[in-house]
N, C-alpha and C. Protein backbone atom coordinates (compact mmCIF):
# COMPACT_ATOMS: atom_id res chain seq x y z
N UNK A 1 0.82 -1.18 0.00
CA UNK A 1 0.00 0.00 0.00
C UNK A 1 0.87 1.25 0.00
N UNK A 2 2.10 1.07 0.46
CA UNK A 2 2.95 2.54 0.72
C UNK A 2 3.67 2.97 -0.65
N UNK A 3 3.59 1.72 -1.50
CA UNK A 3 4.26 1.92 -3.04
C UNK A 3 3.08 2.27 -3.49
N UNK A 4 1.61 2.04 -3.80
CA UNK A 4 1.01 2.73 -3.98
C UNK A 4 0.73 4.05 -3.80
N UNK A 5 0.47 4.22 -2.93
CA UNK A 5 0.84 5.90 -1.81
C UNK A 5 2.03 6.69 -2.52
N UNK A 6 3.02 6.52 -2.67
CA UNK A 6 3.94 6.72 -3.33
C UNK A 6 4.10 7.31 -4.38
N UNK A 7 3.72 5.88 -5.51
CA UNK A 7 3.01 6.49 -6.50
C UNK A 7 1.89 7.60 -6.68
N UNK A 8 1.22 7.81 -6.42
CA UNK A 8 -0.26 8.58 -6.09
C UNK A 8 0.53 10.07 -5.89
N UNK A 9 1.25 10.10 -4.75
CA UNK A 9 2.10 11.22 -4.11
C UNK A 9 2.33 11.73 -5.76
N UNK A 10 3.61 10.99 -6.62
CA UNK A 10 4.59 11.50 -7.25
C UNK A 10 3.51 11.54 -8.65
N UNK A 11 2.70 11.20 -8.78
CA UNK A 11 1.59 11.17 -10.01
C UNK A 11 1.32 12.89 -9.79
N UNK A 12 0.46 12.91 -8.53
CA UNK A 12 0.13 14.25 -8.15
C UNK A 12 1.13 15.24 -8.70
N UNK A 13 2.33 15.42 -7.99
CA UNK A 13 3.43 15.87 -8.50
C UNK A 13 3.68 16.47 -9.56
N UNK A 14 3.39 15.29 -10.50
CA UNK A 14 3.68 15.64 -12.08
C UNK A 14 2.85 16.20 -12.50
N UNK A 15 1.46 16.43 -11.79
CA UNK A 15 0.20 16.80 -12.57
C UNK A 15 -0.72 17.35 -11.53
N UNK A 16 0.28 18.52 -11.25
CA UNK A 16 -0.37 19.86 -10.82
C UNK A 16 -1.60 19.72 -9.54
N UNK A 17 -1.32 18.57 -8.74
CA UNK A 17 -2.11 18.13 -7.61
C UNK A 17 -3.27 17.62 -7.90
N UNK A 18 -3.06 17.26 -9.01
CA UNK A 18 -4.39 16.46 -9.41
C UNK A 18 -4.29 14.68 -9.11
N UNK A 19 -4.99 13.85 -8.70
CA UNK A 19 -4.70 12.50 -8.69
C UNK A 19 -5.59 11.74 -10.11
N UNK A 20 -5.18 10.24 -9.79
CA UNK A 20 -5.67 9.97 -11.00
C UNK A 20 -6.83 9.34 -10.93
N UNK A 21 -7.60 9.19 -11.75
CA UNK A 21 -9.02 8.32 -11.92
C UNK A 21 -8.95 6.92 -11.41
N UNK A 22 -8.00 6.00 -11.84
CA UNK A 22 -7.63 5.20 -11.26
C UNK A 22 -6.03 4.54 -11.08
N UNK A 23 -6.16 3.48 -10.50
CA UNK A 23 -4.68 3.20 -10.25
C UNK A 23 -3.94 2.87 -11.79
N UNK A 24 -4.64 2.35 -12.70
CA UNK A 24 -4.35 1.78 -14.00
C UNK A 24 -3.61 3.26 -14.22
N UNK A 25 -3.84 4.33 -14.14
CA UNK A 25 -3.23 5.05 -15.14
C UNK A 25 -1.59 5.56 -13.85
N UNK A 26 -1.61 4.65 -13.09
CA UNK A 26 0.10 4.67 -12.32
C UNK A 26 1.19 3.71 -13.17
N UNK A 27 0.38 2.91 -13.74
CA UNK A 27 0.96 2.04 -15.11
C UNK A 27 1.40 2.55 -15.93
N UNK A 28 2.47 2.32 -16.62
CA UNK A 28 4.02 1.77 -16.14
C UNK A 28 4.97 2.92 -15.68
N UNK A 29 4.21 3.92 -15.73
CA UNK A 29 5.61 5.17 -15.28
C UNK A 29 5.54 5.34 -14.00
N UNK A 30 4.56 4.53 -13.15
CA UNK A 30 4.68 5.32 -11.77
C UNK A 30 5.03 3.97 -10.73
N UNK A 31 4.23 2.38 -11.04
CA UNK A 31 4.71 1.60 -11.07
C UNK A 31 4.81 0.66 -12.13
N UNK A 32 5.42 -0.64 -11.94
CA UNK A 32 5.40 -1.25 -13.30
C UNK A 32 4.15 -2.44 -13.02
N UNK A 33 3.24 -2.56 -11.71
CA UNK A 33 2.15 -2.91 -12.34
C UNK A 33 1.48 -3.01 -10.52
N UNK A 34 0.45 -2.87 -9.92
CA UNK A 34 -0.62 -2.48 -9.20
C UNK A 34 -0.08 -3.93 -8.34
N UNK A 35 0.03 -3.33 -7.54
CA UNK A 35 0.59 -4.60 -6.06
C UNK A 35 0.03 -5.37 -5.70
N UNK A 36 0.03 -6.80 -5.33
CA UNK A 36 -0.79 -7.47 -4.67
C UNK A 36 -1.05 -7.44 -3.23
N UNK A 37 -1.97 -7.53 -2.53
CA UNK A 37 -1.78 -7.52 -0.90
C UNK A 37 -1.33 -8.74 -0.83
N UNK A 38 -0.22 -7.98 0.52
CA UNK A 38 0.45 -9.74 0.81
C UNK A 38 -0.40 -10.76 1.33
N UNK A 39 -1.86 -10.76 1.73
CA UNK A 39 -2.37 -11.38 2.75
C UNK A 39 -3.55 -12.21 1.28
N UNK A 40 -4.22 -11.17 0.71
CA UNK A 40 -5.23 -11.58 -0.64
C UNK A 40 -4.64 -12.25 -1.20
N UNK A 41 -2.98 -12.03 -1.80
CA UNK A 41 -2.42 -12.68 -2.43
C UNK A 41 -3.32 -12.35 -4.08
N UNK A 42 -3.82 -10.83 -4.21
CA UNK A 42 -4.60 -10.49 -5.56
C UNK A 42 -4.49 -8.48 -5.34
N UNK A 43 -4.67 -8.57 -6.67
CA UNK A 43 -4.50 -6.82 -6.52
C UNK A 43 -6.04 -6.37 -6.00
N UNK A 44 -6.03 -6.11 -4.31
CA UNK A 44 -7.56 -5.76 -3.78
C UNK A 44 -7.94 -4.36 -3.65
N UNK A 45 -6.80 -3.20 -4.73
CA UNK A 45 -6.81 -1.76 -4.11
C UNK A 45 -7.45 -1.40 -4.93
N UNK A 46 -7.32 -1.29 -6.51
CA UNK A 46 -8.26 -1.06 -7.34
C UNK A 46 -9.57 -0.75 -7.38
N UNK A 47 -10.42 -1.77 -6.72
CA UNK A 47 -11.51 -1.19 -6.98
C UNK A 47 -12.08 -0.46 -5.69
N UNK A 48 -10.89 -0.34 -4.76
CA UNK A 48 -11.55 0.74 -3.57
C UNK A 48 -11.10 1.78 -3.43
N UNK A 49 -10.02 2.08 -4.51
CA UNK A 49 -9.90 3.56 -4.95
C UNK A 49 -10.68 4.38 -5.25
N UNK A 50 -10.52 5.70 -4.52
CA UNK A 50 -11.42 6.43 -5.19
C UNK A 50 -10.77 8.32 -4.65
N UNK A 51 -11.82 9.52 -5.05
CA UNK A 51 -10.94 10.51 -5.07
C UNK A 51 -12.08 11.30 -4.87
N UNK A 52 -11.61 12.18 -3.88
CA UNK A 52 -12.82 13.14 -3.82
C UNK A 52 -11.98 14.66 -3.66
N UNK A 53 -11.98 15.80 -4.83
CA UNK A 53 -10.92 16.56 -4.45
C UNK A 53 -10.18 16.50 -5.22
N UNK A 54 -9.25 17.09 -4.37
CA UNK A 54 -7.93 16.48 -4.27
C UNK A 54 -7.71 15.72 -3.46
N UNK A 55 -8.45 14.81 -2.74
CA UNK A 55 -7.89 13.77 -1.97
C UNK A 55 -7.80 12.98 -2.50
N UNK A 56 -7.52 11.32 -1.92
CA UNK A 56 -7.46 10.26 -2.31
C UNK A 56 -8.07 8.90 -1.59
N UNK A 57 -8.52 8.17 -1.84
CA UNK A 57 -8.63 6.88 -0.58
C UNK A 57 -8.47 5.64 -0.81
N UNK A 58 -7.68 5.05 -0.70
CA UNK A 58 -7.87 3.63 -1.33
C UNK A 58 -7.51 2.78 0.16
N UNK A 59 -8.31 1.64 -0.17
CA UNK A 59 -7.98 0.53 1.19
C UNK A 59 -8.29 -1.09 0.39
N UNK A 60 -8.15 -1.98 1.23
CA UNK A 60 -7.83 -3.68 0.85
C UNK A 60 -9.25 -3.73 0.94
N UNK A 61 -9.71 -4.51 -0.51
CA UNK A 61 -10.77 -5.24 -0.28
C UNK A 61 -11.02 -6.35 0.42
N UNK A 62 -9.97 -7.14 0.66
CA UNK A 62 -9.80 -8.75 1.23
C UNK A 62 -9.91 -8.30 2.59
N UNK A 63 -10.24 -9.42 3.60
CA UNK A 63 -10.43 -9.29 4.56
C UNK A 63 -9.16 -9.67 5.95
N UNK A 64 -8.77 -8.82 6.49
CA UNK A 64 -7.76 -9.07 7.28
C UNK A 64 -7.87 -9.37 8.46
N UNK A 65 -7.70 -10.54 8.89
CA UNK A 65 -7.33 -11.12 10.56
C UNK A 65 -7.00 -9.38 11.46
N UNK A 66 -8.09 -9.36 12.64
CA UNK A 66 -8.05 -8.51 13.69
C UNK A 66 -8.22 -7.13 13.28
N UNK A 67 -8.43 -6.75 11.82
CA UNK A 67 -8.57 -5.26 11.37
C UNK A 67 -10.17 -5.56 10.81
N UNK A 68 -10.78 -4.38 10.90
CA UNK A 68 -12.24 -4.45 10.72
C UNK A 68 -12.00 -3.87 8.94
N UNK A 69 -13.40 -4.45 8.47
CA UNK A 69 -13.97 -4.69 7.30
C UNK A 69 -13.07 -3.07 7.02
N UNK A 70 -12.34 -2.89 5.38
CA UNK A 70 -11.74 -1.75 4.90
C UNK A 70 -10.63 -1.56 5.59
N UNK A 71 -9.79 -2.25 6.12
CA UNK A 71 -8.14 -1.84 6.77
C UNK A 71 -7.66 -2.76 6.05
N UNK A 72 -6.63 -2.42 5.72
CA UNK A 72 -5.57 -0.88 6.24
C UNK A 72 -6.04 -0.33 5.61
N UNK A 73 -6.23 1.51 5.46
CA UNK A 73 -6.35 2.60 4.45
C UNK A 73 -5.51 3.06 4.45
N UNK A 74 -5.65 4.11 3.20
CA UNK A 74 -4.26 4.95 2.89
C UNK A 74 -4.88 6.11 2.67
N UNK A 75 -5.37 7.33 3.03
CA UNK A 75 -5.47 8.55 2.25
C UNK A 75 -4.65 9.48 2.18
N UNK A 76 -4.82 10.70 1.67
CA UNK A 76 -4.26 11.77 0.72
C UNK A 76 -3.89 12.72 2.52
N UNK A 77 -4.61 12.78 3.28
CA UNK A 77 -4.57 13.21 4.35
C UNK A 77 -3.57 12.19 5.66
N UNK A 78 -4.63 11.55 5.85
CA UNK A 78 -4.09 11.06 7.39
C UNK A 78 -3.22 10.16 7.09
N UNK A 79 -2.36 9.22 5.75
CA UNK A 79 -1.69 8.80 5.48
C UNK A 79 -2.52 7.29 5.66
N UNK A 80 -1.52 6.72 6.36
CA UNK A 80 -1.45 4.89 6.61
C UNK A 80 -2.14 4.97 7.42
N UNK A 81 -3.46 4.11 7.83
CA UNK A 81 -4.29 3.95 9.47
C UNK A 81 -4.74 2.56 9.16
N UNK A 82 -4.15 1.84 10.26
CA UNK A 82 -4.30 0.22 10.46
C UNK A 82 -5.93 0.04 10.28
């Protein structure tokens, strides 16, 4: 999620604080292809991306041992929150 984040950050960057529609367009210049969660073992960020703003939000669709339904997130604001 933090190489995502990352990406997102340095996308913005290039393009005047704007983020992108989706993660597909971080392909291939920002990463060389959309991460899997280590736990899904499948790319689960995609379709819980989303953007309101200039913000950003994306979190794991798969479901994680001891974190409630949508953890970890990542937004444009509060960063990483378990």
């Amino acid at each position: 999620m933090k190489n995502i984040a990352t990406a997102l950050e340095m996308f913005a960057s290039d393009h005047s604080g704007k983020s992108p529609t989706s993660l597909k367009e971080l392909t291939p210049s920002y990463l060389r292809a959309i991460p899997e969660c280590p736990h899904c073992h499948r790319d689960s960020y995609s379709s819980t991306y989303r953007t309101v703003g200039k913000e950003y939000y994306v979190h794991c669709s798969g479901g994680h041992p001891g974190l409630k339904q949508g953890q970890p997130t990542y937004n444009s604001q509060s960063r990483l929150m378990p």
